[in-house]
Structures are given as C-alpha cells and as structure tokens.
PDB file of N, CA and C in Angstrom:
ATOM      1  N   UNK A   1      -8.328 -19.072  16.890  1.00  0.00           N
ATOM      2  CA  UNK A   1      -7.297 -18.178  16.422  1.00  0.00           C
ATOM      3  C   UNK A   1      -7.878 -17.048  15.576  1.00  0.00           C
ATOM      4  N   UNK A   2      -8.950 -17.366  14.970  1.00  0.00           N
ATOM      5  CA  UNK A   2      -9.528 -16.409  14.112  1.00  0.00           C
ATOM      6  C   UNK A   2     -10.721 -16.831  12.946  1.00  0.00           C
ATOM      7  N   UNK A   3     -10.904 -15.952  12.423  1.00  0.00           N
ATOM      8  CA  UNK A   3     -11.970 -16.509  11.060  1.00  0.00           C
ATOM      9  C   UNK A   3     -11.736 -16.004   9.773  1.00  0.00           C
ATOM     10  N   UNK A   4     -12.501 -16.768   8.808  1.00  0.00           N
ATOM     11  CA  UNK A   4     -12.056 -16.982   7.428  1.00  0.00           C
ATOM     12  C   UNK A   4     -13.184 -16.178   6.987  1.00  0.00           C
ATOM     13  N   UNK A   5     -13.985 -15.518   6.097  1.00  0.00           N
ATOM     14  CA  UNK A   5     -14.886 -15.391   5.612  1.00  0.00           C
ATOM     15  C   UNK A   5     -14.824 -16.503   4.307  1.00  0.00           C
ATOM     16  N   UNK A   6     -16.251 -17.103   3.772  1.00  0.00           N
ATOM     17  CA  UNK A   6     -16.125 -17.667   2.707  1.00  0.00           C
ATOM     18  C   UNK A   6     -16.380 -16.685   1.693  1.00  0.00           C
ATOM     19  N   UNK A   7     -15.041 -17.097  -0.008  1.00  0.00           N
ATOM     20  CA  UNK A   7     -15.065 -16.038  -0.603  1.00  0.00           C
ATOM     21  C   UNK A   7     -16.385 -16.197  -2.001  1.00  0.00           C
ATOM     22  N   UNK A   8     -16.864 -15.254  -2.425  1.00  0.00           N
ATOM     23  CA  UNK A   8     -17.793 -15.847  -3.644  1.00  0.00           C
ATOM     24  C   UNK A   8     -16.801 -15.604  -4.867  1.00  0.00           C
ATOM     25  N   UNK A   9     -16.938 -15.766  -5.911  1.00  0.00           N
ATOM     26  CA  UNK A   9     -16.511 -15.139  -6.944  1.00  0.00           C
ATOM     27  C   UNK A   9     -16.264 -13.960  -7.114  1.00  0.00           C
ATOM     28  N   UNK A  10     -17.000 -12.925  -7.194  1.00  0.00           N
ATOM     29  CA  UNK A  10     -16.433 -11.776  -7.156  1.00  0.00           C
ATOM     30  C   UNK A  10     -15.028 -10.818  -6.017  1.00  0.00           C
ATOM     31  N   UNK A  11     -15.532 -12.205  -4.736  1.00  0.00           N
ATOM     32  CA  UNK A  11     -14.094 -11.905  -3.700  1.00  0.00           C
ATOM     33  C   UNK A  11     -12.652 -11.614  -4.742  1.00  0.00           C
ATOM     34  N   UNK A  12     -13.140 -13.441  -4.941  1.00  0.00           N
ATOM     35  CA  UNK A  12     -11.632 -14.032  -6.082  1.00  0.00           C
ATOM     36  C   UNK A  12     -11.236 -13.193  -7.306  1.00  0.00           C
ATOM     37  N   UNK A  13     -12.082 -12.194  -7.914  1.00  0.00           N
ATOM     38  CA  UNK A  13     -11.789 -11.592  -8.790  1.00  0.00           C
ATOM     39  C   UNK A  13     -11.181 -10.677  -8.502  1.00  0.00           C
ATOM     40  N   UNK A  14     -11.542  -9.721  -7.004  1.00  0.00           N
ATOM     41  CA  UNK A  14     -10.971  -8.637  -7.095  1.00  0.00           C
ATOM     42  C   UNK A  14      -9.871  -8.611  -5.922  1.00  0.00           C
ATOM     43  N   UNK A  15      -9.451 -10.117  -5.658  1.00  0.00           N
ATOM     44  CA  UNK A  15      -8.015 -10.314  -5.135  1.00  0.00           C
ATOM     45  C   UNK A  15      -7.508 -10.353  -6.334  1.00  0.00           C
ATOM     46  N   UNK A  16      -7.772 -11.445  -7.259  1.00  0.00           N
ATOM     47  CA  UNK A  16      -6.797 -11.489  -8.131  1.00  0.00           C
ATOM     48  C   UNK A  16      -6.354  -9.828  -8.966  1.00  0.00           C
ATOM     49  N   UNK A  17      -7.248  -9.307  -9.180  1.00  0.00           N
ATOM     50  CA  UNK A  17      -7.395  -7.961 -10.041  1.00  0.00           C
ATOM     51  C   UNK A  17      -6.080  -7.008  -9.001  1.00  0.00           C
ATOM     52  N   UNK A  18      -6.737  -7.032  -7.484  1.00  0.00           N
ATOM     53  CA  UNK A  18      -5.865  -6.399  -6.893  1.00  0.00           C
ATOM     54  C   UNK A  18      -3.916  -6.993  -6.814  1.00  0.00           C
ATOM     55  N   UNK A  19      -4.010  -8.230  -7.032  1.00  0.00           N
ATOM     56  CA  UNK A  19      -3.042  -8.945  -6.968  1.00  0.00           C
ATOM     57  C   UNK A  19      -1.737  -8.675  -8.189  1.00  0.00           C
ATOM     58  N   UNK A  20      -2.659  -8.593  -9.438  1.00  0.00           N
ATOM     59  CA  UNK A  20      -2.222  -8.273 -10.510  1.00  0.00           C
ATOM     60  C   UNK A  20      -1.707  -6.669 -10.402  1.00  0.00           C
ATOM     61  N   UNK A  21      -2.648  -5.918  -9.864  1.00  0.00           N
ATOM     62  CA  UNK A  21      -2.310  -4.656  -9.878  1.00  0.00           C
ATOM     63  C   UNK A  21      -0.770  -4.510  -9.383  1.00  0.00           C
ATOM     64  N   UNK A  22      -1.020  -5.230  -8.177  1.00  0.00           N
ATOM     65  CA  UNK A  22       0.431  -4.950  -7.513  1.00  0.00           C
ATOM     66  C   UNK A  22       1.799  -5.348  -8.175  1.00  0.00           C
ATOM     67  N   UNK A  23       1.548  -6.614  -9.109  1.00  0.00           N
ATOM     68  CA  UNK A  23       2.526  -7.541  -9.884  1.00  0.00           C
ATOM     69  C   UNK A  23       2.824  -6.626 -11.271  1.00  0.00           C
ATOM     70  N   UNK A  24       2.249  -6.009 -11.946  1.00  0.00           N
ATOM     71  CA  UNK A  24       2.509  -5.443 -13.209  1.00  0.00           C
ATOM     72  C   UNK A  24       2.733  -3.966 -12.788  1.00  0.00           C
ATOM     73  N   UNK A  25       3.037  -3.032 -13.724  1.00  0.00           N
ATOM     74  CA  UNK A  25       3.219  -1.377 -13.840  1.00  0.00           C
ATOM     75  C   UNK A  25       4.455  -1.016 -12.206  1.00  0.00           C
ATOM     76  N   UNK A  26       4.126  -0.617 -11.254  1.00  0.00           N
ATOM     77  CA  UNK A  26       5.034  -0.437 -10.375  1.00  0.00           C
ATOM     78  C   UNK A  26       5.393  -1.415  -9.224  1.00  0.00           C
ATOM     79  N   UNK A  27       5.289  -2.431  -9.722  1.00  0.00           N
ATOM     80  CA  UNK A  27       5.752  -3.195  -8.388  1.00  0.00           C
ATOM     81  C   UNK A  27       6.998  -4.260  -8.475  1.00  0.00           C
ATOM     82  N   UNK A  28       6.913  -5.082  -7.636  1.00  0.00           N
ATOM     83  CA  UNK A  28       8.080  -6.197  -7.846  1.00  0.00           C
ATOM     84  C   UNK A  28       8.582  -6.512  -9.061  1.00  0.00           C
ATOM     85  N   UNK A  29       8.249  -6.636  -9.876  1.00  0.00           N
ATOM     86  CA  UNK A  29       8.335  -6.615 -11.725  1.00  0.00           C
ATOM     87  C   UNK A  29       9.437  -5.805 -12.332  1.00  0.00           C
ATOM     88  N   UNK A  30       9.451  -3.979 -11.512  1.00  0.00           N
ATOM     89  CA  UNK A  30       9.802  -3.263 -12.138  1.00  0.00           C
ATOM     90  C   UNK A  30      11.285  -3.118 -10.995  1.00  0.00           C
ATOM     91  N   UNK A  31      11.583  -3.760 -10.419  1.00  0.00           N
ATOM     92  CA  UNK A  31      12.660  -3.948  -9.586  1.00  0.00           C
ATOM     93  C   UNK A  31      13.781  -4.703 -10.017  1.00  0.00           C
ATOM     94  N   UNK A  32      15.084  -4.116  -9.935  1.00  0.00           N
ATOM     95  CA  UNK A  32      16.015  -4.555 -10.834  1.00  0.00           C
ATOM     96  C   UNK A  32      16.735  -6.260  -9.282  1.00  0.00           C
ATOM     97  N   UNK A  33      17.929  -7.187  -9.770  1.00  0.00           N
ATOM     98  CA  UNK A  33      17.314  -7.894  -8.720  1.00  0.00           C
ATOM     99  C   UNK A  33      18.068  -7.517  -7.635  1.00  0.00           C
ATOM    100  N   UNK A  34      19.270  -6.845  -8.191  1.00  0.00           N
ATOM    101  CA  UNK A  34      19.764  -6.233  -6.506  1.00  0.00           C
ATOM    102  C   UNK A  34      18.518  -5.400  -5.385  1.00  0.00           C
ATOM    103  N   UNK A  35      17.653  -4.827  -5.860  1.00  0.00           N
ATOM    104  CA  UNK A  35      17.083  -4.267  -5.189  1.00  0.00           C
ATOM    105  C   UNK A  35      15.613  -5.149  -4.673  1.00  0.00           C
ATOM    106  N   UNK A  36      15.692  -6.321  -5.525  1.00  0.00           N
ATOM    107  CA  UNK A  36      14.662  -7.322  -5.087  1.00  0.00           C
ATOM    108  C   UNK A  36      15.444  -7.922  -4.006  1.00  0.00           C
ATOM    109  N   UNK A  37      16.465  -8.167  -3.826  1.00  0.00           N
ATOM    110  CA  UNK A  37      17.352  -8.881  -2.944  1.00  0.00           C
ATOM    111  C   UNK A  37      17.549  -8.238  -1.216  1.00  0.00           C
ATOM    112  N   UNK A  38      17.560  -6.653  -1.940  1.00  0.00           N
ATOM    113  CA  UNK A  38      17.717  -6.034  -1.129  1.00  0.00           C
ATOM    114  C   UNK A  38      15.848  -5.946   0.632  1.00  0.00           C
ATOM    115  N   UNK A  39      15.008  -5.898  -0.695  1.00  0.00           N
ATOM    116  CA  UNK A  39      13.365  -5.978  -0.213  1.00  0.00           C
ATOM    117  C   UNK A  39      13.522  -7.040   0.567  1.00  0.00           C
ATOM    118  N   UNK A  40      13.772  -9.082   0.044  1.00  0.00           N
ATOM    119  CA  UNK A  40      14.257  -9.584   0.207  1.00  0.00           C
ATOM    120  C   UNK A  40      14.815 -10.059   1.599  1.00  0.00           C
ATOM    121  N   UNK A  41      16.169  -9.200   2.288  1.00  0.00           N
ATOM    122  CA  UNK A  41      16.773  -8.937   3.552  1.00  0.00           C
ATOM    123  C   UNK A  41      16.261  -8.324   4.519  1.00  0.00           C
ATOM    124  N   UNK A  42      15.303  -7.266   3.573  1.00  0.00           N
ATOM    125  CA  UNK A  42      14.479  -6.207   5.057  1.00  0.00           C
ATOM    126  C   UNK A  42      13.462  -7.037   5.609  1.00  0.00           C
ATOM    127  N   UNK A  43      12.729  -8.095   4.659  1.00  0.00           N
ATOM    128  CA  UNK A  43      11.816  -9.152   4.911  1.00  0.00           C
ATOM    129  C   UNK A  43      12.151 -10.052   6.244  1.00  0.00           C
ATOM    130  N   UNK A  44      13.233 -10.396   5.655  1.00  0.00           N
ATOM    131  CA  UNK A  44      14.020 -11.304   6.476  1.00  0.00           C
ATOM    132  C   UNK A  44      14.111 -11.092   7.633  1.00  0.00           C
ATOM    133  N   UNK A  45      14.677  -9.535   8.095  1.00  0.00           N
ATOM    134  CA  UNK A  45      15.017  -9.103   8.839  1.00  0.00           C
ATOM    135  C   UNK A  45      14.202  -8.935   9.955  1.00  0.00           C
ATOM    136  N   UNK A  46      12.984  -8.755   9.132  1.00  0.00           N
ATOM    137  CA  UNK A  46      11.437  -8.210  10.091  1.00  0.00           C
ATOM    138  C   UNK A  46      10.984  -9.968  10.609  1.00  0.00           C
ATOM    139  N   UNK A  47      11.116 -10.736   9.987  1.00  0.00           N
ATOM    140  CA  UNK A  47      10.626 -12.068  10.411  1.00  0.00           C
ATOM    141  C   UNK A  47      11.335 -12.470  11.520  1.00  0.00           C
ATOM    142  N   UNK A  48      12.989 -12.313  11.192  1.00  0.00           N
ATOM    143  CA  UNK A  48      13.555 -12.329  12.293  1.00  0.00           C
ATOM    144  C   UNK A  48      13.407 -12.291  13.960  1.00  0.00           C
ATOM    145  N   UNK A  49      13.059 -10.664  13.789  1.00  0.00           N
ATOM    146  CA  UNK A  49      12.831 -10.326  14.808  1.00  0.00           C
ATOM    147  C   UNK A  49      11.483 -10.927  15.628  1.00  0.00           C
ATOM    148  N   UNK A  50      10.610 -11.214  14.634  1.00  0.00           N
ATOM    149  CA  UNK A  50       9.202 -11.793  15.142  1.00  0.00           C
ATOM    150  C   UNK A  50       9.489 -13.584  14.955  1.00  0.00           C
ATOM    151  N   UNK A  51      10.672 -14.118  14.784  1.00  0.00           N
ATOM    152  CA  UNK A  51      10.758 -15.475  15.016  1.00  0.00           C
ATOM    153  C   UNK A  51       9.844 -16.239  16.575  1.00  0.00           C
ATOM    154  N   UNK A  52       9.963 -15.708  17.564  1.00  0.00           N
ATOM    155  CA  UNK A  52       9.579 -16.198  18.571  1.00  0.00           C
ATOM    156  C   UNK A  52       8.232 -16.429  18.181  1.00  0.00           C
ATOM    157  N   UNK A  53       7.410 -15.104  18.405  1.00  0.00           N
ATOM    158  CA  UNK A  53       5.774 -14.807  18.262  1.00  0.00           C
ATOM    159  C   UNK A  53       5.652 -15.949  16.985  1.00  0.00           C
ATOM    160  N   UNK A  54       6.294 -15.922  15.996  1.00  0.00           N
ATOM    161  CA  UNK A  54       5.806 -17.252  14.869  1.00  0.00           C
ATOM    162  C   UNK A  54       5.717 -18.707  15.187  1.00  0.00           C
ATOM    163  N   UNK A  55       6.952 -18.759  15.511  1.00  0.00           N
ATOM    164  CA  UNK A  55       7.057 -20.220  16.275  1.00  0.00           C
ATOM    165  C   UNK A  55       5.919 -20.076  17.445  1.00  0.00           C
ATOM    166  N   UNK A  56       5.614 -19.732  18.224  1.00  0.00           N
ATOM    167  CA  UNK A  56       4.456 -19.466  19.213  1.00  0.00           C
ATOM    168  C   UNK A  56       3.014 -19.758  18.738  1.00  0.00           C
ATOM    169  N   UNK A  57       2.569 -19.043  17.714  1.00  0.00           N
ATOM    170  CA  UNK A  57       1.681 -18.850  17.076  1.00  0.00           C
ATOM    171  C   UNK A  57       1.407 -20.103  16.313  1.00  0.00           C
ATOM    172  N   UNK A  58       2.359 -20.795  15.783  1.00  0.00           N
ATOM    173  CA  UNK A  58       2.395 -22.191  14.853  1.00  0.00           C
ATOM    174  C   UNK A  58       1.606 -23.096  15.896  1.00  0.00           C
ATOM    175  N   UNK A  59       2.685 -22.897  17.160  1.00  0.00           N
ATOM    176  CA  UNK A  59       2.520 -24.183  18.292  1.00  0.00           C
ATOM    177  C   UNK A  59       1.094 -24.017  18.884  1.00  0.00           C
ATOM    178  N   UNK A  60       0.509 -22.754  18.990  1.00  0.00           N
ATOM    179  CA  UNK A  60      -0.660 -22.622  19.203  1.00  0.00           C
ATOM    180  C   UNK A  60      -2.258 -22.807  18.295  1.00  0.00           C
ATOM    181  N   UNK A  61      -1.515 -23.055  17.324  1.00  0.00           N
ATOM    182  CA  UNK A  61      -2.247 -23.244  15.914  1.00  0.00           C
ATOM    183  C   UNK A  61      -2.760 -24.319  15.370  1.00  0.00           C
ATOM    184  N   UNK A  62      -1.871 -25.199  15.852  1.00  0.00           N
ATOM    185  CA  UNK A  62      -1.504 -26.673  15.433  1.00  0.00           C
ATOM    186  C   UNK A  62      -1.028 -27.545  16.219  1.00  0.00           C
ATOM    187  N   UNK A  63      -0.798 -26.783  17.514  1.00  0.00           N
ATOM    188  CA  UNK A  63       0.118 -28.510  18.683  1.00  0.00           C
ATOM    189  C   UNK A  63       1.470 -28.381  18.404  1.00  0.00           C
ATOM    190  N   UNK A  64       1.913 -28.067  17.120  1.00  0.00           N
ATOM    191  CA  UNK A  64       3.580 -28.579  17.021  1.00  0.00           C
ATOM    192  C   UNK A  64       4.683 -28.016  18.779  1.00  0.00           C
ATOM    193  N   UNK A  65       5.003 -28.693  19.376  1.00  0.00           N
ATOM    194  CA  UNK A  65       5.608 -28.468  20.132  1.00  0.00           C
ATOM    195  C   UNK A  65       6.401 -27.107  20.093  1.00  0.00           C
ATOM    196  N   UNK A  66       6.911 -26.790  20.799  1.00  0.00           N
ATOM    197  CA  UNK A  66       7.631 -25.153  20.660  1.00  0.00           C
ATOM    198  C   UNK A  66       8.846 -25.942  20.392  1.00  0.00           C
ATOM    199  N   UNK A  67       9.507 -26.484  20.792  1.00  0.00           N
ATOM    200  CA  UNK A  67      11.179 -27.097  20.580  1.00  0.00           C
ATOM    201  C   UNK A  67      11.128 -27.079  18.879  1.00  0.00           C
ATOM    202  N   UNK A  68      10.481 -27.752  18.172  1.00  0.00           N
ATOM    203  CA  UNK A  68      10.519 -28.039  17.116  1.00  0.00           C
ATOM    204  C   UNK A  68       9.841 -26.954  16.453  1.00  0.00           C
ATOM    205  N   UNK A  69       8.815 -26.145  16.411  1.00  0.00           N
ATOM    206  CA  UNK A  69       8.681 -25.179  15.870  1.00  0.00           C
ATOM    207  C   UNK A  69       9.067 -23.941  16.136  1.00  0.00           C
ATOM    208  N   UNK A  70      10.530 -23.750  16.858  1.00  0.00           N
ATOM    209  CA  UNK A  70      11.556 -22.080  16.493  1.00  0.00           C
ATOM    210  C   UNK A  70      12.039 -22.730  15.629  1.00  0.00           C
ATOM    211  N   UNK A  71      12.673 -23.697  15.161  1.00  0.00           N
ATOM    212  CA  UNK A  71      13.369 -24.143  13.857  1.00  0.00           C
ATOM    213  C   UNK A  71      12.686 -23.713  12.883  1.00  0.00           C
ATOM    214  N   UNK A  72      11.884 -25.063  13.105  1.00  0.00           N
ATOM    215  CA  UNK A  72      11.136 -25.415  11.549  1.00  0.00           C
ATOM    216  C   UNK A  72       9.902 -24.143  10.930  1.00  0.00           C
ATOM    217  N   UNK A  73       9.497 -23.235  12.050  1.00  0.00           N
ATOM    218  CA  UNK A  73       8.653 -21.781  11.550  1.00  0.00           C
ATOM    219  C   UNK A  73       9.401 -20.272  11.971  1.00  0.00           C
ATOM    220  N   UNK A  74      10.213 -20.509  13.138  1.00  0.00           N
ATOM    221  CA  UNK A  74      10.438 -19.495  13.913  1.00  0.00           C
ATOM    222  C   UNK A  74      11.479 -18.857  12.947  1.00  0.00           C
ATOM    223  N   UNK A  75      12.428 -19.544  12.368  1.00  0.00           N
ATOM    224  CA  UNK A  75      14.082 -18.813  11.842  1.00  0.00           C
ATOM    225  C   UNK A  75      13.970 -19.646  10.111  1.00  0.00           C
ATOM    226  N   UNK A  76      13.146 -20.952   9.794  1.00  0.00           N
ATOM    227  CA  UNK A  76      13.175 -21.070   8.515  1.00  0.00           C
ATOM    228  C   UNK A  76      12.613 -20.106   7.614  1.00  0.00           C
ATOM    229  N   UNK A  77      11.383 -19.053   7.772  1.00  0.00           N
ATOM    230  CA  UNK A  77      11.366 -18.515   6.822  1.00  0.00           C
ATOM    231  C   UNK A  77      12.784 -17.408   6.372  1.00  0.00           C
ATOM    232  N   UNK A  78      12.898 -16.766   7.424  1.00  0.00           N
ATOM    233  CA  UNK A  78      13.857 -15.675   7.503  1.00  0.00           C
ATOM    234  C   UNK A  78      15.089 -16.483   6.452  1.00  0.00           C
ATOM    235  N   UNK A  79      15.482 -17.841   6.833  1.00  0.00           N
ATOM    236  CA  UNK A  79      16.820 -18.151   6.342  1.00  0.00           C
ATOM    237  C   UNK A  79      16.141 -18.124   4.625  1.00  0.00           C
ATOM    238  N   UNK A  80      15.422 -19.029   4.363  1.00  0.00           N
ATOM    239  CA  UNK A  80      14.674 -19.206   3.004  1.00  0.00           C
ATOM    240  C   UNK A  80      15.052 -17.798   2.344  1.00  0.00           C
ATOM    241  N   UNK A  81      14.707 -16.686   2.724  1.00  0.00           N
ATOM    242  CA  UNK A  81      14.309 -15.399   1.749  1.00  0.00           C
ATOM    243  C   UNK A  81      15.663 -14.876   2.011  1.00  0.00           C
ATOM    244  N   UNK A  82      16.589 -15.178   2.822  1.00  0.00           N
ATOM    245  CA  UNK A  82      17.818 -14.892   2.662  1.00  0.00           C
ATOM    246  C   UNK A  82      18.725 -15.527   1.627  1.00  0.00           C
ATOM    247  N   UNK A  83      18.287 -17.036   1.564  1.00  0.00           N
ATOM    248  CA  UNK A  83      18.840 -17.906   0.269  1.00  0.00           C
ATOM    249  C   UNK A  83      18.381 -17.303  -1.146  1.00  0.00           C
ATOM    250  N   UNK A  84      17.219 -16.991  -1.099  1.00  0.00           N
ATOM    251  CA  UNK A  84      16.920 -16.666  -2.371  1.00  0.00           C
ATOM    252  C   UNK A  84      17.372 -15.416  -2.462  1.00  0.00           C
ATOM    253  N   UNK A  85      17.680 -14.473  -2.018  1.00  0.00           N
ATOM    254  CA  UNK A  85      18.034 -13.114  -2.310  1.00  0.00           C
ATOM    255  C   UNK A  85      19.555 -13.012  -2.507  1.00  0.00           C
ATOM    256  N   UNK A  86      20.415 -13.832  -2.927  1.00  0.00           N
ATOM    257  CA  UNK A  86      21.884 -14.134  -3.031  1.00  0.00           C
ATOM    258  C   UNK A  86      21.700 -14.034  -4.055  1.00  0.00           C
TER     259      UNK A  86
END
C-alpha cells in the first residue's frame, strides 16, 4: 500500500513544532464553535463522498471484508464528525 519513512528526532520535533503552529495564533483555536461545526460538516461532507474508496482501501489494507467495512470505515467517520459538530 505504501511506505513509512522511520522518523529520528528531529522528524518528531518539527511535526510537533509544525503541529503546534497550526493549533495556536490562526487556526482551529481561534474559531468560534459554530464555525468549528461548520469546518466540521464540510469534513464530513468530503468523507462522504469518498466513503466507497475508504471502505475499499480498509478492505484492501487489512482483509476486513467490504460488507462490513462501508459501515464500520466507509460512512462511520463522516457520521462521528457530524455528532460532534452539533
């Protein structure tokens, strides 16, 4: 399916550094929560549409049968980030 690089320390630092960047000054933080809710739905929305290719991708990943993974990967995330954005 693909490859990992292994990370050293300095990887981990400057995910986290970059990570932080994104979390403090202009990002998700500074979002009031209607409009986190709103981010939220467009998320949703985009997973949605790529439910199949996920569930696909799982079953190809791991074996999980396709029957059982459009549920449990294909449409659960989408519903999840819809629950939380209420």
């Amino acid at each position: 399916m693909g490859r990992t690089p292994i990370a050293d320390a300095v990887d981990v630092d400057a995910a986290v550094a970059t990570t932080r960047r994104a979390f403090d000054g202009t990002g998700w933080s500074d979002l009031q929560p209607g409009e986190r809710a709103d981010a939220m739905e467009r998320f949703a929305d985009e997973m949605a549409k790529r439910s199949t290719l996920i569930a696909e991708t799982v079953t190809a990943e791991n074996g999980m049968p396709i029957s059982l993974s459009v549920g449990a990967n294909g449409f659960s995330g989408a519903a999840l980030l819809r629950y939380y954005a209420v």
